[in-house]
Protein backbone atom coordinates (compact mmCIF):
# COMPACT_ATOMS: atom_id res chain seq x y z
CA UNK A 1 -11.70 13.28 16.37
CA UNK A 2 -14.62 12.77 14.04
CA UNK A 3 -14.29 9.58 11.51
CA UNK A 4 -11.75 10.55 8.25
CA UNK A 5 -14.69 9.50 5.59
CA UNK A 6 -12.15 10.42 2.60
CA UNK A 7 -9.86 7.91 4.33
CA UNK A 8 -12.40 5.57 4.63
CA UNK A 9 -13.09 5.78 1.34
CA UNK A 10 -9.72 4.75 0.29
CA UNK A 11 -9.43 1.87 2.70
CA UNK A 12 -12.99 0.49 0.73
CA UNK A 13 -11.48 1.33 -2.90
CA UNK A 14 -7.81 -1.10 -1.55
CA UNK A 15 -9.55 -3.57 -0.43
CA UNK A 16 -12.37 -3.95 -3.27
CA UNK A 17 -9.41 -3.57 -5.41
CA UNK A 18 -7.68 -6.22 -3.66
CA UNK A 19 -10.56 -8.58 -3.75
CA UNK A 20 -10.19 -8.14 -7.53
CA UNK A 21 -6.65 -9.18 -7.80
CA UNK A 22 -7.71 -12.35 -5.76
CA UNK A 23 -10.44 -13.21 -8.43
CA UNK A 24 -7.87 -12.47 -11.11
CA UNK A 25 -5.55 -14.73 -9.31
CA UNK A 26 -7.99 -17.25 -9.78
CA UNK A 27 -9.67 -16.48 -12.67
CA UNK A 28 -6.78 -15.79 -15.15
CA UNK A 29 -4.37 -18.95 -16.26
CA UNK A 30 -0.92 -17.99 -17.68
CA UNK A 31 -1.72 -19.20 -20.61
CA UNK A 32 -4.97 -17.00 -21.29
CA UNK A 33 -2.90 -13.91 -19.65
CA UNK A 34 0.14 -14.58 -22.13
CA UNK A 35 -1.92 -14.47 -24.80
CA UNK A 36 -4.07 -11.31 -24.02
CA UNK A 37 -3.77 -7.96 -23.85
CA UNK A 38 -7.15 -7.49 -22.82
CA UNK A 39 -5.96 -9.40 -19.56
CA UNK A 40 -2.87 -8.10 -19.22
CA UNK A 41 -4.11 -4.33 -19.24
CA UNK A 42 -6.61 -5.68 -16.98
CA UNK A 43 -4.32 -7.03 -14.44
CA UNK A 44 -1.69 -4.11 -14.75
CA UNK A 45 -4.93 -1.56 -14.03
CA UNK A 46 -6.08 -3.73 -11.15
CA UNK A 47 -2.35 -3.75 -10.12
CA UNK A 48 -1.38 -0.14 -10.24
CA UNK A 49 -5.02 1.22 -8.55
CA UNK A 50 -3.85 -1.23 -5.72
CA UNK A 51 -0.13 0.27 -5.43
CA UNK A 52 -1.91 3.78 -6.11
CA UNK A 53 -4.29 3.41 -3.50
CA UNK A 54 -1.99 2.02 -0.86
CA UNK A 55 -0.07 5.39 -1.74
CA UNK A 56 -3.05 7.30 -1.27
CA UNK A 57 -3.97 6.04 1.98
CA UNK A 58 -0.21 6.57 3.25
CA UNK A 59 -0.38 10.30 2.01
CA UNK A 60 -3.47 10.68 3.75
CA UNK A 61 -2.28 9.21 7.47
CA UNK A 62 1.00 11.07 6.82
CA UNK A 63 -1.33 14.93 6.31
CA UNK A 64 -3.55 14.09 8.78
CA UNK A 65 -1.27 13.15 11.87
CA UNK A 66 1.54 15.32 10.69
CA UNK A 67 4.09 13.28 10.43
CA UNK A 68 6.08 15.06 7.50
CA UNK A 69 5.72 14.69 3.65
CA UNK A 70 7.07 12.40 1.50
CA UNK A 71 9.52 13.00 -1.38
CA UNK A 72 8.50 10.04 -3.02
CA UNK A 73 5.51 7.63 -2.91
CA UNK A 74 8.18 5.22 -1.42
CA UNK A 75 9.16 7.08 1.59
CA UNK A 76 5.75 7.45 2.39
CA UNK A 77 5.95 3.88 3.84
CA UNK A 78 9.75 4.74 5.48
CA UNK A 79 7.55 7.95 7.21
CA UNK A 80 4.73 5.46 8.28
CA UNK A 81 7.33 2.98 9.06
CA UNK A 82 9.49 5.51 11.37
CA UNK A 83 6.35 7.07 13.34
CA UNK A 84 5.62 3.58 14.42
CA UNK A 85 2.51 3.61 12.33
CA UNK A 86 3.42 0.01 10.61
CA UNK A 87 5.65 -2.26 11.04
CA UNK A 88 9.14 -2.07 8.67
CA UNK A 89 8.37 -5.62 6.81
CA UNK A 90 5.40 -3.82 5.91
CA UNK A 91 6.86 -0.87 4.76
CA UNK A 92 9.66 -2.69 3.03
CA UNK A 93 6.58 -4.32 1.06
CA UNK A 94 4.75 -1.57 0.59
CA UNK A 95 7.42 0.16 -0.74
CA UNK A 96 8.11 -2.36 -3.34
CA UNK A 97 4.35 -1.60 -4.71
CA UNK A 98 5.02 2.01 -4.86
CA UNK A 99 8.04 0.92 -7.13
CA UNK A 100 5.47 -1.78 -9.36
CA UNK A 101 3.18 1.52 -8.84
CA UNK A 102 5.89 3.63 -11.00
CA UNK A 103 7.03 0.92 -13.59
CA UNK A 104 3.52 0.27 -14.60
CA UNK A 105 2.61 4.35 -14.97
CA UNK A 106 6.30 4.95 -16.58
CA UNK A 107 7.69 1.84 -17.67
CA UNK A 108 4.55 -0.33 -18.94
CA UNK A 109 6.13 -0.93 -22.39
CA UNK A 110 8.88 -3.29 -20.56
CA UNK A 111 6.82 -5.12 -17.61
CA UNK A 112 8.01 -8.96 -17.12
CA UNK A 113 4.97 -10.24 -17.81
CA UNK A 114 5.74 -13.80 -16.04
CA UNK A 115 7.10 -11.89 -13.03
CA UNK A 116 3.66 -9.60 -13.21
CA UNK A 117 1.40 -12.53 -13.49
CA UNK A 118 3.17 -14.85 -10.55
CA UNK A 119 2.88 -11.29 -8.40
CA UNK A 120 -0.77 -11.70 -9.45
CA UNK A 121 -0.85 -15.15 -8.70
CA UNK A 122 0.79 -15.63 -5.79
CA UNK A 123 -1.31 -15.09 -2.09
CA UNK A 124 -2.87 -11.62 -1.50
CA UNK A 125 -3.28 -11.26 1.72
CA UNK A 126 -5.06 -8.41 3.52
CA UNK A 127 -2.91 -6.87 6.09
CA UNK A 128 -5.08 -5.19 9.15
CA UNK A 129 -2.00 -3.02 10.49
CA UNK A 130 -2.77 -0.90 7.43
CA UNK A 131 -6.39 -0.01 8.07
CA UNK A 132 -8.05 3.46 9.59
CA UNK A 133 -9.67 4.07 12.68
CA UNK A 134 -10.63 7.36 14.38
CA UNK A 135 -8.82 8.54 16.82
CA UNK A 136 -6.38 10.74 18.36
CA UNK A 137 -3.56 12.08 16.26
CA UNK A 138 -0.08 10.30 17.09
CA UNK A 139 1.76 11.99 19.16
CA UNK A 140 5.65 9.71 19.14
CA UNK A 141 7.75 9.83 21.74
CA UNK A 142 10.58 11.17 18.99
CA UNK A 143 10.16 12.73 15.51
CA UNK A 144 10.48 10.60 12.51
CA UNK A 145 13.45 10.24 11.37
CA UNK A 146 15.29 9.08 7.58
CA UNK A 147 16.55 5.64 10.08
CA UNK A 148 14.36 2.61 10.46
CA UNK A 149 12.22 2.38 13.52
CA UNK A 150 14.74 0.82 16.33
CA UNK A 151 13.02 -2.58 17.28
CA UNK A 152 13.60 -2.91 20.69
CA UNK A 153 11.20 0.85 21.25
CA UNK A 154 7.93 0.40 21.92
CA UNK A 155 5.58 1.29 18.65
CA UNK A 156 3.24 3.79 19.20
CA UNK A 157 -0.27 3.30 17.97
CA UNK A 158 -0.69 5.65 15.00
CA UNK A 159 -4.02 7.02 14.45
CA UNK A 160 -4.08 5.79 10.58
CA UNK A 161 -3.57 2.51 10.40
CA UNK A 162 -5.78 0.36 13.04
CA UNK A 163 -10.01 -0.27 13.46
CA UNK A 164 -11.43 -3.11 15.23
């Protein structure tokens, strides 16, 4: 299977956008942040192109190796989760910034801004079980299903979410 480029492209916007967080989390006191909305609308935009792009690159895996479509940006995690693609913590996580995602597009009026900035603060880490590789589509051994992936199956490599 030919290299996904669009998916590529995605997995280079997340983690440029991550990098940016990381500078932020250094770069932007509480004080400074409390103060202005010129950094708070910074940090929110950095924030929600994260969460947006985390969705993206979900939707993308999900379309490509068939794995079903999601209702919500949410269950695009439980569906990534379920095929074995990535592990549950990570989907529980991930599925947390789909949520951030939502209250920042919807709900941006009422944002706990101490709560956003120790998010913003605290340690971004990069995570390589959500990256892309080409490869074969995943085939599971069962269909995905609306339960959590039982832990004692084996996890089937999914074609979205690994490169070396």
């Amino acid at each position: 299977m030919p290299p996904d480029a669009h998916l590529q492209a995605l997995l280079d916007t997340l983690e440029a956008d991550v990098a940016t967080l990381r500078r932020y989390a250094q770069e932007v006191p509480w004080d400074a942040f409390v103060r202005s909305r010129d950094q708070q609308n910074m940090v929110l935009f950095a924030l929600y192109r994260a969460a947006q792009g985390a969705v993206d690159i979900g939707q993308r895996a999900l379309a490509r190796d068939r794995l079903g479509a999601a209702a919500t940006y949410g269950e695009v995690f439980a569906l990534l989760a379920n095929a074995g693609c990535i592990p549950q913590p990570l989907a529980d996580r991930l599925y947390g910034w789909a949520g951030l995602r939502n209250v920042i597009a919807h709900l941006y009026r009422s944002v706990d801004l101490e709560a956003l900035h120790l998010l913003t603060v605290s340690p971004i880490r990069p995570n390589p079980a959500f990256r892309a590789t080409p490869a074969a589509p995943l085939t599971p051994s069962s269909p995905p299903s609306a339960q959590p992936w039982p832990s004692a199956w084996p996890r089937p490599p999914c074609s979205g979410t690994t490169r070396p």
